[in-house]
PDB file of N, CA and C in Angstrom:
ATOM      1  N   UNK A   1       0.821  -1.192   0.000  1.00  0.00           N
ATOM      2  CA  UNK A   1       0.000   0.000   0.000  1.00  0.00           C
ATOM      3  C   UNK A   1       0.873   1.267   0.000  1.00  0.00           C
ATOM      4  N   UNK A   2       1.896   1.305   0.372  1.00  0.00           N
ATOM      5  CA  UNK A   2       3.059   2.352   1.049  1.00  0.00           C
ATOM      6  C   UNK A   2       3.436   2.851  -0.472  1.00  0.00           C
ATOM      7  N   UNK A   3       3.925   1.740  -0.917  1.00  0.00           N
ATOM      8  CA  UNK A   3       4.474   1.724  -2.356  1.00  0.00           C
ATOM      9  C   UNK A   3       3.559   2.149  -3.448  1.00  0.00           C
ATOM     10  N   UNK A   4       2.499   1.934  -3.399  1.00  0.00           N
ATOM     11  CA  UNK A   4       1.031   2.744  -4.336  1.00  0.00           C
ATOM     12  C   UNK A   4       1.052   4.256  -3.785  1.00  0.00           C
ATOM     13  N   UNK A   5       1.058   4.430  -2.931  1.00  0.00           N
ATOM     14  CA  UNK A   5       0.734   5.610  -2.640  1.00  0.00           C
ATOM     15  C   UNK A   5       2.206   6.626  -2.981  1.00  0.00           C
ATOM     16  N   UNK A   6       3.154   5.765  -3.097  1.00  0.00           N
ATOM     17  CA  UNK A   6       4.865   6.516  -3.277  1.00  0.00           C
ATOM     18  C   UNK A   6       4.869   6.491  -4.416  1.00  0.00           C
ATOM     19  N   UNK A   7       3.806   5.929  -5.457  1.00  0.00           N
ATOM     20  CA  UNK A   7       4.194   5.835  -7.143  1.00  0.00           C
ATOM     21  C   UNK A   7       2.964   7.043  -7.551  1.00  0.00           C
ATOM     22  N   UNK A   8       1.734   7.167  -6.264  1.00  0.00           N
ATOM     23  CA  UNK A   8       0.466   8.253  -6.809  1.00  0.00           C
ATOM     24  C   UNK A   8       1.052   8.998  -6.752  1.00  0.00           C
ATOM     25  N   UNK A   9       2.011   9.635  -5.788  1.00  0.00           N
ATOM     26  CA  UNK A   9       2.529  10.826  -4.949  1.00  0.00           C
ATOM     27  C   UNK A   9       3.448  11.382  -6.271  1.00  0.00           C
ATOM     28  N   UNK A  10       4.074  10.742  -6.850  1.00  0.00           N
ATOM     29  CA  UNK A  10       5.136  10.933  -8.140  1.00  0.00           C
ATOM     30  C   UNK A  10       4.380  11.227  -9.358  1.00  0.00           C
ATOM     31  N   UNK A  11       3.547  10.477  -9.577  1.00  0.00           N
ATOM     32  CA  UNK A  11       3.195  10.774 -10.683  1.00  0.00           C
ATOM     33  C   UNK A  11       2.185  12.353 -10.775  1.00  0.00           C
ATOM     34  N   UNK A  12       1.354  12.839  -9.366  1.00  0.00           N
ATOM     35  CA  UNK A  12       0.792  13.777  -8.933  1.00  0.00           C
ATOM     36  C   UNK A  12       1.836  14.592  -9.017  1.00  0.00           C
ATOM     37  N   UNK A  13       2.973  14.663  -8.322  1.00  0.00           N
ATOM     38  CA  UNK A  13       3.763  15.678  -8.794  1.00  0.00           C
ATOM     39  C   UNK A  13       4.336  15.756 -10.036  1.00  0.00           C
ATOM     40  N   UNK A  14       4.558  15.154 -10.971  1.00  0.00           N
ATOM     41  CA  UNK A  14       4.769  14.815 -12.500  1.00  0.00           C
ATOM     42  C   UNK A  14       3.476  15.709 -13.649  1.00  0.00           C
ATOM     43  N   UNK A  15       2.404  15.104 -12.701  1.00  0.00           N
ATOM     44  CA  UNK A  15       1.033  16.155 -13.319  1.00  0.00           C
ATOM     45  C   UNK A  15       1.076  17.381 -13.025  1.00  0.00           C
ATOM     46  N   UNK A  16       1.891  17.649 -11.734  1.00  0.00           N
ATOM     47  CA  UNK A  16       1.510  19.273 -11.270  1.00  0.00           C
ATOM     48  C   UNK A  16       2.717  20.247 -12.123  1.00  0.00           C
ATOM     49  N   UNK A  17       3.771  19.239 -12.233  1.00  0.00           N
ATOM     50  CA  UNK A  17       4.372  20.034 -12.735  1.00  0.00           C
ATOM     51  C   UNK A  17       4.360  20.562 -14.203  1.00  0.00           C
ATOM     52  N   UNK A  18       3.796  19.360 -15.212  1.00  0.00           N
ATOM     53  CA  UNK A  18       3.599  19.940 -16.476  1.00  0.00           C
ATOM     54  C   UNK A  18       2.394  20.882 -16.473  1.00  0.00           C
ATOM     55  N   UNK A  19       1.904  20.761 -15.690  1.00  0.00           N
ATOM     56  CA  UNK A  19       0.664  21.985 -15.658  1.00  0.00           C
ATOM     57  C   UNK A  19       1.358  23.031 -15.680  1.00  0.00           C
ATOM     58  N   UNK A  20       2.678  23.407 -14.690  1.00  0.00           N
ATOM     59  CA  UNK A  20       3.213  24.807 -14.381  1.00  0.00           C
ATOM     60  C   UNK A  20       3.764  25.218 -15.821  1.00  0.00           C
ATOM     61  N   UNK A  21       4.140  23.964 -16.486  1.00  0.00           N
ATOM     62  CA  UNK A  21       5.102  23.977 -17.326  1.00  0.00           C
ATOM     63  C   UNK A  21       4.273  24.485 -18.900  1.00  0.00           C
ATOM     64  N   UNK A  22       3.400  23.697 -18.911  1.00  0.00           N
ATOM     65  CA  UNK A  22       2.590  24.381 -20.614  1.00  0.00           C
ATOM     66  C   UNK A  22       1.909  24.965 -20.493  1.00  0.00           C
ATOM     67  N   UNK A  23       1.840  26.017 -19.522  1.00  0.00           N
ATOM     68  CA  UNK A  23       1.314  27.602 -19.958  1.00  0.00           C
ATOM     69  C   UNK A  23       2.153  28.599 -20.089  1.00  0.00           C
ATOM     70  N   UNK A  24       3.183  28.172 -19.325  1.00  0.00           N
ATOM     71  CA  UNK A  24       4.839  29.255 -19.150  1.00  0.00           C
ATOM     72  C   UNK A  24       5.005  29.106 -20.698  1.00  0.00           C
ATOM     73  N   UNK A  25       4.943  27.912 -21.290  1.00  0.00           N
ATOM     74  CA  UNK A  25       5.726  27.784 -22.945  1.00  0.00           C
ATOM     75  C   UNK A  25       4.667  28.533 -23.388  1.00  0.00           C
ATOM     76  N   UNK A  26       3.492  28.480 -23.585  1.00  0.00           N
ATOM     77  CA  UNK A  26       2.723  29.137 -24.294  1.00  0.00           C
ATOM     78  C   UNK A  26       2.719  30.594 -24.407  1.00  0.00           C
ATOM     79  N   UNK A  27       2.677  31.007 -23.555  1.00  0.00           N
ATOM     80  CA  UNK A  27       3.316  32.288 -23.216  1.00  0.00           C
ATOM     81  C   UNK A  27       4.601  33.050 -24.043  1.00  0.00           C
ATOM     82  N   UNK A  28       5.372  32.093 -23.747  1.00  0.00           N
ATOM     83  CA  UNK A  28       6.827  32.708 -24.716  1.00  0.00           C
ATOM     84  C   UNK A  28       6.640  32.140 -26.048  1.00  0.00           C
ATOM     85  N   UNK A  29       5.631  30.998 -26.543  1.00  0.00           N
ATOM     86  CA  UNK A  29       5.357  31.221 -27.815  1.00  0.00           C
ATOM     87  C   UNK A  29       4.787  32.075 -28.112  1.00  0.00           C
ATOM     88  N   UNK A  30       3.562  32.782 -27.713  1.00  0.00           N
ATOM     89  CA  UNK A  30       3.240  33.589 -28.023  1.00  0.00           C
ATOM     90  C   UNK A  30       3.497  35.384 -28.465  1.00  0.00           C
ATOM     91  N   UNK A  31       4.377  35.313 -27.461  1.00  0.00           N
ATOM     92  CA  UNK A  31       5.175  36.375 -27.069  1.00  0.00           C
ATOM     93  C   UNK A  31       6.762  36.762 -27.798  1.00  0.00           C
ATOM     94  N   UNK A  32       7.358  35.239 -28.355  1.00  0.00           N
ATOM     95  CA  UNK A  32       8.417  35.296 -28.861  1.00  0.00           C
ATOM     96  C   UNK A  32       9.375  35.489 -27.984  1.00  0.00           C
ATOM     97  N   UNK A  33       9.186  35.977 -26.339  1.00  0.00           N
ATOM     98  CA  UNK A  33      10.232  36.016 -25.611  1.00  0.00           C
ATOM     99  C   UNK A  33      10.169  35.824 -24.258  1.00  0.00           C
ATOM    100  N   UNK A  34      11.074  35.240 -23.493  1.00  0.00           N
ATOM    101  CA  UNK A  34      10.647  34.467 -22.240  1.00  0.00           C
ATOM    102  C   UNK A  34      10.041  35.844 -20.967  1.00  0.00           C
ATOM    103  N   UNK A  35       9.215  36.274 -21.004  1.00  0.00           N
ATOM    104  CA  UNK A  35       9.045  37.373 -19.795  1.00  0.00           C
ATOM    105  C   UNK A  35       9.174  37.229 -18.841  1.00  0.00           C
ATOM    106  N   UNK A  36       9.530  37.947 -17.810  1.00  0.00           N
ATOM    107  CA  UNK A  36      10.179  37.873 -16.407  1.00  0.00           C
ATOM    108  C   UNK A  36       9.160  37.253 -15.769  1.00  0.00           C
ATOM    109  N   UNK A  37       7.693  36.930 -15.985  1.00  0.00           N
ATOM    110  CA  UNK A  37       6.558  36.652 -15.177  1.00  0.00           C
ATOM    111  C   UNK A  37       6.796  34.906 -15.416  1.00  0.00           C
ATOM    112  N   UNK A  38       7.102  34.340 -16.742  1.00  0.00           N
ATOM    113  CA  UNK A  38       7.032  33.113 -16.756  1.00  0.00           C
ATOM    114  C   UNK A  38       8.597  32.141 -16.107  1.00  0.00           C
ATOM    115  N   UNK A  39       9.114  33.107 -15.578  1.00  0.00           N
ATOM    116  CA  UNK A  39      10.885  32.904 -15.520  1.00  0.00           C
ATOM    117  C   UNK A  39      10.271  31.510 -14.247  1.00  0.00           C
ATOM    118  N   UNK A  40       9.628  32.027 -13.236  1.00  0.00           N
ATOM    119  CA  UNK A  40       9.488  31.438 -11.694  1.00  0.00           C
ATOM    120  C   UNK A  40       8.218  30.297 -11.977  1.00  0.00           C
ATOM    121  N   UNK A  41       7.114  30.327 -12.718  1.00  0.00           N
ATOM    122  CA  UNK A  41       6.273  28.945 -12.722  1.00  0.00           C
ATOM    123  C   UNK A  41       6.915  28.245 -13.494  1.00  0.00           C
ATOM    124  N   UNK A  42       7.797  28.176 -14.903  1.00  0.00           N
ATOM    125  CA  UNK A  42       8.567  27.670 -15.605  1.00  0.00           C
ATOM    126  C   UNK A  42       9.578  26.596 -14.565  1.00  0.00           C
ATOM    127  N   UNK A  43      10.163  27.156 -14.069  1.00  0.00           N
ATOM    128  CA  UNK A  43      11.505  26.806 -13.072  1.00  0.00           C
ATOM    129  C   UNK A  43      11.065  25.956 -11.761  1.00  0.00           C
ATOM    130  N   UNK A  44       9.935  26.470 -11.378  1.00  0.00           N
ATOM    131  CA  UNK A  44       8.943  25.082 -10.216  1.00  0.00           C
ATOM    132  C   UNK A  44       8.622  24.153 -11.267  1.00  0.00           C
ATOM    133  N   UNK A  45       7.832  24.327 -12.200  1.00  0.00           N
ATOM    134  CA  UNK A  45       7.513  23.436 -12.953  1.00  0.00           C
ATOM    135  C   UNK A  45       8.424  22.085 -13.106  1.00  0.00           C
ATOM    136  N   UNK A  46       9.275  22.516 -13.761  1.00  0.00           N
ATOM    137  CA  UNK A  46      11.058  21.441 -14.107  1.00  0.00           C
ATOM    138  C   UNK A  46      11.476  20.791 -12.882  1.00  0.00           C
ATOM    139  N   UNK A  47      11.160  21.798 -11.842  1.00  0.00           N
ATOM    140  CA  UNK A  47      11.651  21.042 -10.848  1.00  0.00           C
ATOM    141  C   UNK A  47      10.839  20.056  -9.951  1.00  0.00           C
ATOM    142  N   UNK A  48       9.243  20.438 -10.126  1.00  0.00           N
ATOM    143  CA  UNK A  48       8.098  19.524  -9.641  1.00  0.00           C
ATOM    144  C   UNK A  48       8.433  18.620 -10.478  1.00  0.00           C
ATOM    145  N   UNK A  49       8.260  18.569 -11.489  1.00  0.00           N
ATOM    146  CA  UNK A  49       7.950  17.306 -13.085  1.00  0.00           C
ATOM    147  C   UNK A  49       9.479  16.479 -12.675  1.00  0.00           C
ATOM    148  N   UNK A  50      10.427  17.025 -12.480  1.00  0.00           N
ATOM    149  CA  UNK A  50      11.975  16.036 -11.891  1.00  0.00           C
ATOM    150  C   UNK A  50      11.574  15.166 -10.782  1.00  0.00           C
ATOM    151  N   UNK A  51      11.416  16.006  -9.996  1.00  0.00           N
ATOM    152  CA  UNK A  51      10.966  15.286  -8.521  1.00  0.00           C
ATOM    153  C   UNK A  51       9.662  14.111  -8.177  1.00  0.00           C
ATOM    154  N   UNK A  52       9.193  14.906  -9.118  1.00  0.00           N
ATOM    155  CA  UNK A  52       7.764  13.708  -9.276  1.00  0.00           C
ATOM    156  C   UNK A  52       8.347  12.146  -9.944  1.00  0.00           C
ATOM    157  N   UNK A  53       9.047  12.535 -10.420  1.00  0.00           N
ATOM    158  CA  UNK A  53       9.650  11.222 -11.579  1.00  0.00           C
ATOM    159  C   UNK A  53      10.166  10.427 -10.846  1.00  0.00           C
ATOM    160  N   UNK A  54      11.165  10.835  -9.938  1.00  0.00           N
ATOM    161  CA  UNK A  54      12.044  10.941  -9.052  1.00  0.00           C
ATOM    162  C   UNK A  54      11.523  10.047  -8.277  1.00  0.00           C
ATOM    163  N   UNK A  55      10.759  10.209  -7.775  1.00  0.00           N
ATOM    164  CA  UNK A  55       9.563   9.628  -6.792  1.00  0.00           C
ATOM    165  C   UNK A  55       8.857   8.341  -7.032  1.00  0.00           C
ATOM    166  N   UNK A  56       8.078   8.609  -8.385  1.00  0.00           N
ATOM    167  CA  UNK A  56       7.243   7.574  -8.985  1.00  0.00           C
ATOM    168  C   UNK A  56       8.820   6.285  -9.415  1.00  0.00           C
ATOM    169  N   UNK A  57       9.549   6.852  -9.971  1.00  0.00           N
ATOM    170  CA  UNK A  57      10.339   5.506 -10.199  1.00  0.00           C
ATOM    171  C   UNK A  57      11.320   4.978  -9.001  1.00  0.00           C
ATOM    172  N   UNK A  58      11.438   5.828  -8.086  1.00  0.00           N
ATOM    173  CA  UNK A  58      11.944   4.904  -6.624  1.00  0.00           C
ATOM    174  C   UNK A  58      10.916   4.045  -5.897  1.00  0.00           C
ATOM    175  N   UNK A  59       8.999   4.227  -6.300  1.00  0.00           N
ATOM    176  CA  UNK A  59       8.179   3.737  -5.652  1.00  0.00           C
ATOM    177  C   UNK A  59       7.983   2.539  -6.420  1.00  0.00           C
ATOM    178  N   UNK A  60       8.167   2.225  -8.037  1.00  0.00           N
ATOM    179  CA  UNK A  60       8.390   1.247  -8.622  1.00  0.00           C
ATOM    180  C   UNK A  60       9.947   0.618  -8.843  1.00  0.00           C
ATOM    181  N   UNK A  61      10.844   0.914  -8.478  1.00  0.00           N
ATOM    182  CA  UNK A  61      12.223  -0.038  -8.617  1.00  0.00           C
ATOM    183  C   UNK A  61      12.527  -0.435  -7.016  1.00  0.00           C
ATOM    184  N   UNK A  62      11.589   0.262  -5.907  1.00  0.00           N
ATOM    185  CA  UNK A  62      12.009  -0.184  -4.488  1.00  0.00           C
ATOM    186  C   UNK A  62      11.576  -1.526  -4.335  1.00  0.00           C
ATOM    187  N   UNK A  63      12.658  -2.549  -3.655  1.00  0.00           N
ATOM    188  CA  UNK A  63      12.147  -3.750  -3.666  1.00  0.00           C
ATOM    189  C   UNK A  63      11.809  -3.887  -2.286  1.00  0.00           C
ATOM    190  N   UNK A  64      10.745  -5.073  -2.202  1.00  0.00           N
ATOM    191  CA  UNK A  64      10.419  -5.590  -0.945  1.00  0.00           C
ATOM    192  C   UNK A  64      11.608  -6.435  -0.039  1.00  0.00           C
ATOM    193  N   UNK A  65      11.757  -6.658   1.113  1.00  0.00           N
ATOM    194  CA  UNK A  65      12.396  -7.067   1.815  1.00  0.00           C
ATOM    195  C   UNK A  65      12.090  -8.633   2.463  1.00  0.00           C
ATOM    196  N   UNK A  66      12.300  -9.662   2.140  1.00  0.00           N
ATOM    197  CA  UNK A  66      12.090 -10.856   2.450  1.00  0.00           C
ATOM    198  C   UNK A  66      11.311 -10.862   4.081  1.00  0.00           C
TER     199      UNK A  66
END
């Protein structure tokens, strides 16, 4: 159960972070240039979406203990 909930927890942060992440891009597509407003949800973003990964694949490669 520990381990389900350590692979939801990853992948939830994996979701939260591309959320931060494809509106910041949209933005500087639109715009043609990165604005100081998208500099800081951009940069959580990368680093939620890392960490989430981070997470979800230590909750699937952790092995059980005899």
């Amino acid at each position: 159960m520990k381990r389900m909930v350590t692979i939801l927890i990853g992948v939830f942060g994996l979701l939260m972070g591309t959320g931060l992440i494809l509106p910041a891009l949209a933005k500087v597509r639109d715009s043609g240039v990165m604005p100081a407003a998208v500099v800081m949800p951009y940069t959580a973003g990368i680093v939620l979406a890392l960490v989430g990964v981070g997470i979800a694949l230590h909750g699937v490669r952790r092995r059980k203990v005899a």
